[in-house]
Protein backbone atom coordinates (compact mmCIF):
# COMPACT_ATOMS: atom_id res chain seq x y z
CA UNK A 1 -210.17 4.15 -134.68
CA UNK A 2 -210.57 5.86 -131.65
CA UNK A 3 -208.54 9.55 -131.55
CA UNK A 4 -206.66 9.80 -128.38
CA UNK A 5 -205.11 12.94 -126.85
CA UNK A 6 -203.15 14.42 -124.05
CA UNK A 7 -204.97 16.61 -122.02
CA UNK A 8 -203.74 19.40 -119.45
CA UNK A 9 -205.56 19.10 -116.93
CA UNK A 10 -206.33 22.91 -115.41
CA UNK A 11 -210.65 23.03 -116.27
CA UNK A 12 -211.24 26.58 -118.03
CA UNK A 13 -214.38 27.64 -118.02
CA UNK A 14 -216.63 29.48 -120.78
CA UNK A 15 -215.89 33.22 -121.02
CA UNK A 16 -216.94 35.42 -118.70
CA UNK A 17 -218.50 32.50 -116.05
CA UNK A 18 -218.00 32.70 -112.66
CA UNK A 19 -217.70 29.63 -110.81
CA UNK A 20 -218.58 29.00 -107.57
CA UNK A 21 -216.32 26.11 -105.50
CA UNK A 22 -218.85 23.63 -104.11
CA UNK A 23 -216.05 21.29 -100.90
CA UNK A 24 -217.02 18.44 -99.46
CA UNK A 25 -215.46 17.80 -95.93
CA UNK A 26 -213.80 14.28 -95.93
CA UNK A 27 -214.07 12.82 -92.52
CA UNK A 28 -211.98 10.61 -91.16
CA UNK A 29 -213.15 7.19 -89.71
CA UNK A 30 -211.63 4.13 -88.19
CA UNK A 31 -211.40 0.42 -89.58
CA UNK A 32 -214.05 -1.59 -88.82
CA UNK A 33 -215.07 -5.19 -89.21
CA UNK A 34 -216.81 -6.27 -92.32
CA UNK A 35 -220.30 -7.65 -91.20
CA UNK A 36 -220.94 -11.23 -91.67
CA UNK A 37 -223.51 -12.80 -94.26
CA UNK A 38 -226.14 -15.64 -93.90
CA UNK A 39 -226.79 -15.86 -97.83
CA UNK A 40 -224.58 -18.21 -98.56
CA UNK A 41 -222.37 -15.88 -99.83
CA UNK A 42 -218.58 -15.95 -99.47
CA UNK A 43 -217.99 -14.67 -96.12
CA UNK A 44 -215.03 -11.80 -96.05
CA UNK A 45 -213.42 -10.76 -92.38
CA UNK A 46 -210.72 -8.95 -91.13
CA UNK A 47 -210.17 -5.24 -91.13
CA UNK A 48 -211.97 -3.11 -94.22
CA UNK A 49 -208.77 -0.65 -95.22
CA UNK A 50 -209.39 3.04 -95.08
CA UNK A 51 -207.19 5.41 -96.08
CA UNK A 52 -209.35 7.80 -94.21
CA UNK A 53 -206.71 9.24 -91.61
CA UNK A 54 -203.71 9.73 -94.53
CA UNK A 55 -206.62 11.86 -96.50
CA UNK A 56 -207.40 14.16 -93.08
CA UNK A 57 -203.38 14.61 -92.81
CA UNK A 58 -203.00 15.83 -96.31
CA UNK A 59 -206.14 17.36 -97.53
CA UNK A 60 -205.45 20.84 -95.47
CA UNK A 61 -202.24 20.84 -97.96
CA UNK A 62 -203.57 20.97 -100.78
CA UNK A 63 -205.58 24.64 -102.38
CA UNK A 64 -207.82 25.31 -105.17
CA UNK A 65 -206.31 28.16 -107.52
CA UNK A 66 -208.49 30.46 -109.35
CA UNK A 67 -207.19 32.40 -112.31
CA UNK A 68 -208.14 35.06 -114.34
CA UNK A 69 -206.91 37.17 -117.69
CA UNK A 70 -208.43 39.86 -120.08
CA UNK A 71 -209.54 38.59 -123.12
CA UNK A 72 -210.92 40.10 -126.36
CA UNK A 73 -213.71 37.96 -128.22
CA UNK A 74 -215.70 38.30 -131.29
CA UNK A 75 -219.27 39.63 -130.42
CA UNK A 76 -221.42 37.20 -132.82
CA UNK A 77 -225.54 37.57 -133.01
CA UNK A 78 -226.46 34.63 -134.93
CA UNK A 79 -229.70 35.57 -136.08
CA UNK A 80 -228.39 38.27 -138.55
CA UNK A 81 -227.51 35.56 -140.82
CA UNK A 82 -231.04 33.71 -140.96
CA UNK A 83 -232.33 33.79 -144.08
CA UNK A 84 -235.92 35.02 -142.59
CA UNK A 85 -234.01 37.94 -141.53
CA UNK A 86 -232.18 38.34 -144.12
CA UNK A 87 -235.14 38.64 -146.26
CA UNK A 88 -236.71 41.58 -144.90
CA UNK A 89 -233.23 43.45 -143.70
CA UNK A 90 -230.97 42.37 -146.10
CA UNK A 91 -227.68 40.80 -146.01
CA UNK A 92 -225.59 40.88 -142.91
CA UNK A 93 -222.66 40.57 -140.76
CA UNK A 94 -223.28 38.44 -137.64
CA UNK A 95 -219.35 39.26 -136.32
CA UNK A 96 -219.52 42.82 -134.58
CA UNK A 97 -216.20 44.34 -133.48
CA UNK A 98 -214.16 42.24 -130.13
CA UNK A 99 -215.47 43.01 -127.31
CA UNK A 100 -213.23 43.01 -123.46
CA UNK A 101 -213.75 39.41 -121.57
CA UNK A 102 -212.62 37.59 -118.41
CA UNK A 103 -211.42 34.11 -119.14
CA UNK A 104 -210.86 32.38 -115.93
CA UNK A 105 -209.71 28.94 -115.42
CA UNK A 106 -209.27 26.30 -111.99
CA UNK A 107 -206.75 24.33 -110.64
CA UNK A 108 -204.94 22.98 -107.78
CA UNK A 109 -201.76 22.98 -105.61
CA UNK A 110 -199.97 21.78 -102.91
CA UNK A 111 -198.50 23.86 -99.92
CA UNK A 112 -194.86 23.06 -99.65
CA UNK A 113 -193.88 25.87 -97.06
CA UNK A 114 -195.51 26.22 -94.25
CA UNK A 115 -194.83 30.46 -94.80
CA UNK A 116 -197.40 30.36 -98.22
CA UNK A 117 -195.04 28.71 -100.86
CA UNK A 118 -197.27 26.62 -103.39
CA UNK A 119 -196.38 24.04 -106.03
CA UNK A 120 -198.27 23.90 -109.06
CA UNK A 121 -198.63 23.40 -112.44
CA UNK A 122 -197.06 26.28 -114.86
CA UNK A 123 -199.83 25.99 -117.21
CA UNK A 124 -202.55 26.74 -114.05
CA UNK A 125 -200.68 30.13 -114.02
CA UNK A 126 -199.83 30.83 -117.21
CA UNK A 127 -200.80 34.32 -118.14
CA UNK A 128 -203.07 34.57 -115.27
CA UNK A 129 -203.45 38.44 -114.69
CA UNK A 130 -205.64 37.61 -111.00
CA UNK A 131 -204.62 34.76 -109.26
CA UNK A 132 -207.19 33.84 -106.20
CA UNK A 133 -205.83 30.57 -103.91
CA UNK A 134 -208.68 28.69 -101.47
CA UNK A 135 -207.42 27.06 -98.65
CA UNK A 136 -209.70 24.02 -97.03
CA UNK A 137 -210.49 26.22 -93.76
CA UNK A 138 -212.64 28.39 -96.61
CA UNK A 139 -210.06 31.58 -96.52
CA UNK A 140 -209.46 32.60 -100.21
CA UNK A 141 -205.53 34.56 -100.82
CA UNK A 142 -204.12 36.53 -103.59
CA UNK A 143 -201.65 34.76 -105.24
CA UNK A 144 -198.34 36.23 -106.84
CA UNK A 145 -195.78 33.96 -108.97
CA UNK A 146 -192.85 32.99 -107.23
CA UNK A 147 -190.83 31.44 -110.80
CA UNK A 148 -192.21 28.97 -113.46
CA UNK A 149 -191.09 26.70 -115.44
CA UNK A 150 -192.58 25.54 -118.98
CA UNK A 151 -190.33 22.74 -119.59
CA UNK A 152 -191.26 20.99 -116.68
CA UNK A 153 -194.57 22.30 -116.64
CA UNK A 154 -194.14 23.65 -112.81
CA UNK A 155 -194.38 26.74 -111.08
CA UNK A 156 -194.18 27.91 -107.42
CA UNK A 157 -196.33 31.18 -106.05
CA UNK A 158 -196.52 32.66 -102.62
CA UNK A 159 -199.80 33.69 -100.46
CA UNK A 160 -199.56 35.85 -97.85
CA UNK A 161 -200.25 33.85 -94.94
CA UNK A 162 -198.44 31.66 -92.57
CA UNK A 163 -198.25 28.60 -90.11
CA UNK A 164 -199.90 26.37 -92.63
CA UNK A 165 -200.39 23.05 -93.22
CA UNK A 166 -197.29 21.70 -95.06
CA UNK A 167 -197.60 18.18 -97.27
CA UNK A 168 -193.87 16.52 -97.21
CA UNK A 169 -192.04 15.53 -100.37
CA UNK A 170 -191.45 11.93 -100.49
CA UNK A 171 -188.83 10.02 -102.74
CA UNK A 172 -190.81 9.08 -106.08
CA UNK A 173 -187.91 7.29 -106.97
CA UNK A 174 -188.33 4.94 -104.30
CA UNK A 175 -192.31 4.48 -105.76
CA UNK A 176 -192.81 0.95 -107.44
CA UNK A 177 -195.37 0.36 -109.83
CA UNK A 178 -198.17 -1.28 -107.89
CA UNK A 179 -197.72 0.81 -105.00
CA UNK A 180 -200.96 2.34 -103.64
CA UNK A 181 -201.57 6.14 -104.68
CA UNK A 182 -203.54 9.04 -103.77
CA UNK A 183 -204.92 12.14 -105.32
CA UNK A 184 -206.24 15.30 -104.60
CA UNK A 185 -207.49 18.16 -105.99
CA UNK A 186 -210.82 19.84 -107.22
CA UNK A 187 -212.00 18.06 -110.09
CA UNK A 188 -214.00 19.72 -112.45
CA UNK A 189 -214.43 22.84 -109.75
CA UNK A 190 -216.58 20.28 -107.34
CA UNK A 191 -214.41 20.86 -104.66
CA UNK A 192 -211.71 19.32 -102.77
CA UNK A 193 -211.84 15.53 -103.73
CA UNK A 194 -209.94 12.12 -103.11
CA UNK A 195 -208.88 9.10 -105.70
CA UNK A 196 -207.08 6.19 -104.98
CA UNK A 197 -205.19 3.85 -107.56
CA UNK A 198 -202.01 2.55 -107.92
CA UNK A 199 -198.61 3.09 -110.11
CA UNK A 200 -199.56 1.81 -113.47
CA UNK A 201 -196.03 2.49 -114.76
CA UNK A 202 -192.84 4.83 -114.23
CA UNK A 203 -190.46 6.53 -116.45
CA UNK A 204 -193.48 7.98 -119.28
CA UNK A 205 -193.71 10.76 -121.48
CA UNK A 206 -196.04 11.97 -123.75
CA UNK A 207 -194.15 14.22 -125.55
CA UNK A 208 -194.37 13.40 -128.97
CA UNK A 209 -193.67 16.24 -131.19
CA UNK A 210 -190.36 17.18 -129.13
CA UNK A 211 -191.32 20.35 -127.71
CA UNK A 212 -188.41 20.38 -125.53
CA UNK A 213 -190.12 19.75 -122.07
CA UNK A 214 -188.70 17.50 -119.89
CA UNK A 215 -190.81 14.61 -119.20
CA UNK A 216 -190.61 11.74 -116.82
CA UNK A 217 -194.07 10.74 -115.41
CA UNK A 218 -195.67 8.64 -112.83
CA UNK A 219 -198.62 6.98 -114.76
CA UNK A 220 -201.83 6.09 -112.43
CA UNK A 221 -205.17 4.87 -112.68
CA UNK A 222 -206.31 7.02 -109.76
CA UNK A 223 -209.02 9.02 -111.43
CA UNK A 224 -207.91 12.86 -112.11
CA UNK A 225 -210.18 15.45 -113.77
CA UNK A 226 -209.46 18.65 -115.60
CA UNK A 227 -208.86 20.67 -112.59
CA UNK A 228 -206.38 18.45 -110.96
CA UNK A 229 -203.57 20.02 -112.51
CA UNK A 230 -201.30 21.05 -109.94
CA UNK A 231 -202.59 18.90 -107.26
CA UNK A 232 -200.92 15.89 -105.25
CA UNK A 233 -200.53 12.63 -105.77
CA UNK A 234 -199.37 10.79 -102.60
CA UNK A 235 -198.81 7.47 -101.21
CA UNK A 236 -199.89 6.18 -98.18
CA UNK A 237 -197.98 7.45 -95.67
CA UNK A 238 -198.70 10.76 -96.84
CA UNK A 239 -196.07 12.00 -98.32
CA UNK A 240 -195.94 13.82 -102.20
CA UNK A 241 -194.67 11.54 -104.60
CA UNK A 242 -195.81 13.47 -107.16
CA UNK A 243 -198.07 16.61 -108.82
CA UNK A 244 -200.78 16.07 -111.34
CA UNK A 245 -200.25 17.30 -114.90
CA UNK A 246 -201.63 15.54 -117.59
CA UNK A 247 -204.44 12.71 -118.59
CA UNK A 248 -204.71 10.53 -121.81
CA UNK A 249 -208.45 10.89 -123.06
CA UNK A 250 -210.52 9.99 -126.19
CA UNK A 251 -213.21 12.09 -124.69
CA UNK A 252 -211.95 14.78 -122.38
CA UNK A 253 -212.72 12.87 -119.47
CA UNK A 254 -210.39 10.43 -117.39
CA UNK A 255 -210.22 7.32 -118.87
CA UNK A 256 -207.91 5.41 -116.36
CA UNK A 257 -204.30 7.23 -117.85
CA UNK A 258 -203.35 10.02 -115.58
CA UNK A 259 -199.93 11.23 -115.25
CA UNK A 260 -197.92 13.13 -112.72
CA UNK A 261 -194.56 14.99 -112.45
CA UNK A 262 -192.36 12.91 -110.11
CA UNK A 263 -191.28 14.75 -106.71
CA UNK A 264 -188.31 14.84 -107.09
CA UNK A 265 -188.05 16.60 -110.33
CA UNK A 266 -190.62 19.11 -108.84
CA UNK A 267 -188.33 19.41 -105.78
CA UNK A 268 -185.20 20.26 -108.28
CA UNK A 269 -187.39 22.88 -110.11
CA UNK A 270 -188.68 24.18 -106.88
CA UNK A 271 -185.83 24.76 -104.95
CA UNK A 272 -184.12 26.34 -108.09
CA UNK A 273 -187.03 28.86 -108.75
CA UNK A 274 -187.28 30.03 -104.83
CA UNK A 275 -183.10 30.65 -105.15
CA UNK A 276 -183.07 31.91 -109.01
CA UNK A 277 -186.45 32.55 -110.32
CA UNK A 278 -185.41 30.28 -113.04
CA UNK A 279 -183.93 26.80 -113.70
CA UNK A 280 -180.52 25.54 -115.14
CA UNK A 281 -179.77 22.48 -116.54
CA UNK A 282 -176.98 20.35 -117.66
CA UNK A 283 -176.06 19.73 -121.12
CA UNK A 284 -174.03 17.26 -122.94
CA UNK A 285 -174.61 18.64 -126.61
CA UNK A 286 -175.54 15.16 -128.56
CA UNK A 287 -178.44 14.29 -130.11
CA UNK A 288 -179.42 10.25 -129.21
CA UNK A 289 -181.47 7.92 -130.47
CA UNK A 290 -182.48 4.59 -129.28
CA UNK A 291 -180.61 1.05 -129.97
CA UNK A 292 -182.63 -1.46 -131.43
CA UNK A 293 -181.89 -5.44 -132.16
CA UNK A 294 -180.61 -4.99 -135.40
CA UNK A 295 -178.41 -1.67 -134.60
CA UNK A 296 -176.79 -3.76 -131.37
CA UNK A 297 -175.82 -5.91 -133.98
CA UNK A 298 -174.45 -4.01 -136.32
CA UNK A 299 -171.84 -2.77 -133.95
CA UNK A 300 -171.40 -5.88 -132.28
CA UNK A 301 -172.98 -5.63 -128.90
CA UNK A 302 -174.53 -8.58 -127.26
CA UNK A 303 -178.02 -7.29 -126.66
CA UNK A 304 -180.04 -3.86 -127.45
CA UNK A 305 -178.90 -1.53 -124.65
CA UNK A 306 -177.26 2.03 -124.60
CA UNK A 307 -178.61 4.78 -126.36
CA UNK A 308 -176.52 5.72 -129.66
CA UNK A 309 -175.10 9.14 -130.54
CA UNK A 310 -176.23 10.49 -133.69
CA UNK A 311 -174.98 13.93 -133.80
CA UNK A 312 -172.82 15.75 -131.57
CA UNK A 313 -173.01 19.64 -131.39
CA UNK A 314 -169.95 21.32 -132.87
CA UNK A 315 -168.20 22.79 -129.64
CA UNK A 316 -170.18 21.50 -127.42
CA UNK A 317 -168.99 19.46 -123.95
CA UNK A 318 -169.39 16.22 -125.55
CA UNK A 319 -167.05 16.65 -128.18
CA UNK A 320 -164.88 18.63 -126.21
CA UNK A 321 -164.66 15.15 -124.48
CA UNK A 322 -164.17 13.29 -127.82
CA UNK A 323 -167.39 11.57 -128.06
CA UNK A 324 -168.08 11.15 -131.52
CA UNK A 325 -170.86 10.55 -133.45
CA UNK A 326 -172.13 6.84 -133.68
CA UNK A 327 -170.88 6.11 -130.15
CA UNK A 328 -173.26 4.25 -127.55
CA UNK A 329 -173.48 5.89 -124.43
CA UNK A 330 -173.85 2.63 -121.55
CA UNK A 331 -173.89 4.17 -118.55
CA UNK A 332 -173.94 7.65 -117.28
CA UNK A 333 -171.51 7.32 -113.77
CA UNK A 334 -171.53 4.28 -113.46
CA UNK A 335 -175.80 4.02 -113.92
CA UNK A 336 -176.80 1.88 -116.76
CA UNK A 337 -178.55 3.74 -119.92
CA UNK A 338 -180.87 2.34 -122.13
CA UNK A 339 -183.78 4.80 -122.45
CA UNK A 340 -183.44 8.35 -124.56
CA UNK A 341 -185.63 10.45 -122.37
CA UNK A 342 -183.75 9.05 -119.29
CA UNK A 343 -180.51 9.69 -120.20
CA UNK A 344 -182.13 13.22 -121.19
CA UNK A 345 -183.97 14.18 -117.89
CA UNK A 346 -180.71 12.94 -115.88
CA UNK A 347 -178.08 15.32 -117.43
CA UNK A 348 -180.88 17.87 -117.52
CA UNK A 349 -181.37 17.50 -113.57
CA UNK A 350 -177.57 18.14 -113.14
CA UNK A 351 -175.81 21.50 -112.73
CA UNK A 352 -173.94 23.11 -115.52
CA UNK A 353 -170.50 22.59 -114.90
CA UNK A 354 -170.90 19.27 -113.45
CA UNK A 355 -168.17 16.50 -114.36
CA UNK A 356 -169.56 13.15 -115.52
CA UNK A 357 -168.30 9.88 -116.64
CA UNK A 358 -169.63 8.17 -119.58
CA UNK A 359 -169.17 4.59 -120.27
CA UNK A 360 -169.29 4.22 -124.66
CA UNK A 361 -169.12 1.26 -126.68
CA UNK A 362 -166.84 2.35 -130.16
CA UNK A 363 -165.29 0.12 -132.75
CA UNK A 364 -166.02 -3.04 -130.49
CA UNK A 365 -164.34 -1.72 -127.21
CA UNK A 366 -165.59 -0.01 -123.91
CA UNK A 367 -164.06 2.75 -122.77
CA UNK A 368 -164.86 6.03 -120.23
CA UNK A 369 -165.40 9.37 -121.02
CA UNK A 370 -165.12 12.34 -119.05
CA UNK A 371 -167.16 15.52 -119.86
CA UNK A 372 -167.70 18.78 -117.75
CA UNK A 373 -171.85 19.72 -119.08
CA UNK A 374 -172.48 22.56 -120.23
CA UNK A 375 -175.28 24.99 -119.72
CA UNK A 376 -178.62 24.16 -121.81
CA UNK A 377 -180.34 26.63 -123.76
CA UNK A 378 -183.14 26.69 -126.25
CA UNK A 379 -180.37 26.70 -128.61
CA UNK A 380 -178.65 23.96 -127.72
CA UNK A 381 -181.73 21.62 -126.64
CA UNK A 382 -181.17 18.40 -128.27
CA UNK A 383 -184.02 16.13 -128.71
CA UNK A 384 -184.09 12.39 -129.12
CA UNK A 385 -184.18 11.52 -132.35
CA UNK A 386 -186.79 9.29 -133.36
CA UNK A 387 -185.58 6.31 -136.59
CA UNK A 388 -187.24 4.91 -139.07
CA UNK A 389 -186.00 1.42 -139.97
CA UNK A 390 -184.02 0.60 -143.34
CA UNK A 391 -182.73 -2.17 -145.66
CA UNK A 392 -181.48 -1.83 -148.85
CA UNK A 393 -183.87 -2.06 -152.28
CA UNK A 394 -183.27 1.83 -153.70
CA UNK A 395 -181.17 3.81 -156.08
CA UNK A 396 -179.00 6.50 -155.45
CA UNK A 397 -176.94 9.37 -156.83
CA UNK A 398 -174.22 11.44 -155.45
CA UNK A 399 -175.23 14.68 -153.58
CA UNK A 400 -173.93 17.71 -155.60
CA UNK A 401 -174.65 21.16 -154.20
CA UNK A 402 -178.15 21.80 -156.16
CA UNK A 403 -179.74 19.08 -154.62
CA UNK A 404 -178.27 19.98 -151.52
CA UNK A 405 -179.83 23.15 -151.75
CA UNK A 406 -183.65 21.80 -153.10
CA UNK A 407 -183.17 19.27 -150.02
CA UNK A 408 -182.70 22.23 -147.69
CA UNK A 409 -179.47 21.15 -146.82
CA UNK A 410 -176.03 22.75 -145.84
CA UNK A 411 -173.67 22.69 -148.68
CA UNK A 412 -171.47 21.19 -146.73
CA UNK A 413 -173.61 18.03 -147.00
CA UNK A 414 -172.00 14.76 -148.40
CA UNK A 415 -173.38 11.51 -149.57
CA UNK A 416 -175.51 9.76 -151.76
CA UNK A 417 -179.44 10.90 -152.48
CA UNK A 418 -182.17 8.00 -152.50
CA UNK A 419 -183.27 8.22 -156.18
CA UNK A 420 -185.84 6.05 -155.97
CA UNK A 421 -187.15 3.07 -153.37
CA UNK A 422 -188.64 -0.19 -154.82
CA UNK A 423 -192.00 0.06 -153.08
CA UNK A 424 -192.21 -4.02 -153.04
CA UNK A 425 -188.62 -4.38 -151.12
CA UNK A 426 -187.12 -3.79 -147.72
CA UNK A 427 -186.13 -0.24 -147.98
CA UNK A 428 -189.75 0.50 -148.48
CA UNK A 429 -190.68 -1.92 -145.83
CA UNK A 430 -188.66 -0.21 -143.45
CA UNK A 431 -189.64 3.67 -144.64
CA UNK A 432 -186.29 4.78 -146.25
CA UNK A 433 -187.70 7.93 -148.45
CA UNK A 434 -186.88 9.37 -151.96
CA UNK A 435 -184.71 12.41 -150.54
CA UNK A 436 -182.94 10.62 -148.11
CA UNK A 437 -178.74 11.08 -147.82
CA UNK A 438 -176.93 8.13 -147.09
CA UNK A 439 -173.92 9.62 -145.47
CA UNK A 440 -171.93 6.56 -144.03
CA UNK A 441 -172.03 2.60 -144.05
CA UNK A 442 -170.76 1.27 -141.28
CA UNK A 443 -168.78 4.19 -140.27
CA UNK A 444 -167.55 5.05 -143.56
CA UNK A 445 -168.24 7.87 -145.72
CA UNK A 446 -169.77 6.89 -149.01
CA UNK A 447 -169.55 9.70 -151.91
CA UNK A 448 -170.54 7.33 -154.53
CA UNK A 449 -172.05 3.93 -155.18
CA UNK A 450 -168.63 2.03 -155.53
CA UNK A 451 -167.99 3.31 -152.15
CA UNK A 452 -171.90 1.95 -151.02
CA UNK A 453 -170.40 -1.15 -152.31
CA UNK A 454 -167.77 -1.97 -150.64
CA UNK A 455 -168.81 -0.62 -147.29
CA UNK A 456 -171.94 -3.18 -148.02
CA UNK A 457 -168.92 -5.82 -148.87
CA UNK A 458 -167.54 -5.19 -145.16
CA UNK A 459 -170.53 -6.10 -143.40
CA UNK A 460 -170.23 -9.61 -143.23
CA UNK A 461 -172.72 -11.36 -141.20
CA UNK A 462 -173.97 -7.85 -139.59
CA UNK A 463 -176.56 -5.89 -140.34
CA UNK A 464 -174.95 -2.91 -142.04
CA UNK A 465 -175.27 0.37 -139.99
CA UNK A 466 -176.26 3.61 -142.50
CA UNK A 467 -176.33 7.11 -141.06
CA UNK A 468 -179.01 8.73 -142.77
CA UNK A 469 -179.35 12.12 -143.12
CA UNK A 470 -183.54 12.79 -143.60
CA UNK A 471 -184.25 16.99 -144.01
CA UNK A 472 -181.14 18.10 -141.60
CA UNK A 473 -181.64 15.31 -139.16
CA UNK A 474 -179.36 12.37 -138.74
CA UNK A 475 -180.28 9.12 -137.85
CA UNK A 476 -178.65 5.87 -137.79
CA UNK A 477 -180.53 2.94 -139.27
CA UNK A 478 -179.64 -0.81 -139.02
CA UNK A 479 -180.43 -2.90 -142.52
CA UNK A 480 -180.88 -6.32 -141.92
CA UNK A 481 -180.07 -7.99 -145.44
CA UNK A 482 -182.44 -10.98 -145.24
CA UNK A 483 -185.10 -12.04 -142.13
């Protein structure tokens, strides 16, 4: 099995190592004719496409960043602990007391005001004590942070310089996947470099571990390095559609999965750090989950779409608004929903205090749903919940308030504890756990198994829908009785 990683793309250097920025000028040249061939070979004519005159238009937009911090490292002198040595001097030590270093580290940006405003990446500048920007006319600035960003992984800083070259922010949500991409930067501290590619896909993340950044990449196969972070990614008309962030690499090297933050979530950041120094987003206060096959038919929609509310946050704007838990949110004014992180990074891009209209599905009806968002915090961050699948094949017991407590869970916790889960039948198939509270069937509380019963008896020809409640976190889980 090969490991695969993400990997931030900013290159940092070994301690203490200066590092010299070698640039290549890129010229710009004119489409010629391809020659003709007397081999035999198939002939090929018309116009060879350069992209040699958007390159010389957005190159002088885009700097190398140089950062720097204080460090403290652990002096080591491995020869203390050969045995040779060790035989004549006696036993040693070979870790001495830390010792004062400079860690520096390389990346890229893209001028976005012609007055020294620079987009970046916020891990480029993140605890940078020295910040050094090189412009492609060879004149190096000192750099100060304007506002950053971790959840979106952007940042904005200011040189002290004027009447430069400015890249313009295109519409990445006009960019289809196939369209022909750009990108620039200084890869592995070579200097200023060009890629081209194309849109492999829209819409990605590659937060897995819910961290709580807001995710919503282009994916390309133009080739990025570590030192691209920060740089541009632009189409062919030479506009940004998009700043590099992030590859997917089994080896630390590009491997053909590159990702970059769309423009127009970078433009939302931006603009809110250069008027606040900081950014606000919307909130709803649910936690979602996606709806699968077997869920859609458990509460009789006609196809998997929607995303499904497993939790709402006591006080919070959605309940407020009277969404309740186990409703699936359609359409988010008037927009269709059917992707968690969407739904997520489209409330989050909204103001606090905006009004919105949901569109739910409940009990078998469609109906609209006003809420005002509230203000999120790192309190009130809701994550997508991730679900295992579930059918039934266990034993259970009621909750009572010691278990409760050995689960970790509120006292206020109701339901019915997985006992046990035959490893040969679906519940095991589908990765229902010993521990886990069954707290409803089909939107009905169970407290013991007569009430598991019947709410099983009311299913009919649907795939019963259990809420699940697995070490504080609910989920709800659709269990098909027979495939």
């Amino acid at each position: 099995m090969i490991s695969m990683s993400m990997l931030r793309i900013c290159l940092i250097p070994s301690l203490v190592l200066c590092f010299t920025c070698c640039r290549t000028s890129v010229h710009a040249s004119s489409d010629r004719e391809a020659p003709e061939t007397h081999s035999g070979a198939v002939q090929i004519s018309g116009p060879i496409i350069s992209y040699a005159n958007v390159v010389s238009a957005v190159a002088p937009a885009v700097v190398t960043i140089r950062t720097s911090k204080r460090v403290r490292v652990q002096q080591q002198f491995p020869f203390f602990d050969d045995p040779f040595f060790q035989q004549f001097f006696g036993g040693g030590s070979s870790r001495l007391p830390n010792r004062p270093a400079v860690e520096e580290a390389l990346g890229s940006g893209v001028i976005v005001r012609a007055d020294g405003y620079i987009l970046t990446n916020q891990h480029v500048i993140d605890g940078a004590q020295d910040i050094k920007v090189d412009l492609s006319n060879h004149r190096t600035y000192s750099g100060k942070v304007v506002g950053a960003d971790a959840p979106s992984d952007l940042a904005v800083i200011k040189i002290d310089a004027g009447g430069l070259p400015v890249l313009p922010l295109g519409d990445s949500d006009k960019v289809r996947v196939g369209d022909v991409c750009l990108a620039v930067g200084n890869p592995l501290g070579v200097g200023e470099s060009v890629t081209s590619g194309i849109i492999s896909a829209k819409g990605r993340s590659t937060d897995t571990i819910g961290s709580g950044s807001f995710q919503d990449f282009l994916q390309t196969d133009a080739a990025i390095n570590r030192g691209n972070s920060g740089g541009a990614l632009v189409n062919t008309r030479g506009e940004l559609i998009g700043i590099n962030s992030e590859i997917l690499s089994s080896n630390g090297g590009f491997i053909g999965i590159g990702f970059a933050i769309p423009s127009n979530m970078a433009k939302n950041v931006m603009q809110q750090l250069l008027e606040k120094g900081k950014v606000q987003r919307g909130m709803l206060g649910v936690t979602i989950q996606p709806v699968t096959s077997d869920i859609a038919a458990s509460l009789g929609l006609h196809s998997a779409r929607g995303v499904l509310v497993n939790s709402v946050n006591p006080g919070g704007p959605a309940e407020q608004a009277g969404v309740k838990q186990g409703d699936v949110i359609l359409q988010l004014n008037g927009k269709d929903v059917n992707e968690t992180n969407g739904l997520r990074n489209e409330v989050a891009g909204m103001s606090p205090g905006t009004d919105v209209t949901l569109t739910i599905w409940r009990n078998g009806t469609q109906q609209q749903v006003h809420v005002k968002l509230g203000t999120l915090t790192a309190q009130t961050a809701a994550q997508p919940a991730s679900g295992n699948g579930g059918k039934l094949g266990l034993t259970v017991e009621p909750l009572t308030p010691g278990l409760a407590a050995q689960l970790g869970l509120s006292q206020r916790t109701q339901g019915l504890v997985v006992d046990s889960v035959d490893p040969n039948g679906p519940a095991a198939q589908a990765g229902l756990q010993q521990g886990d509270v069954i707290q409803e069937v089909n939107r009905q509380a169970v407290h013991s198994s007569s009430d598991l019963l019947s709410a099983l008896a009311k299913s009919g020809n649907r795939p019963p829908l259990l809420l699940i409640n697995r070490g504080g976190q609910r989920i709800f889980v659709a269990v098909p009785l027979s495939r």
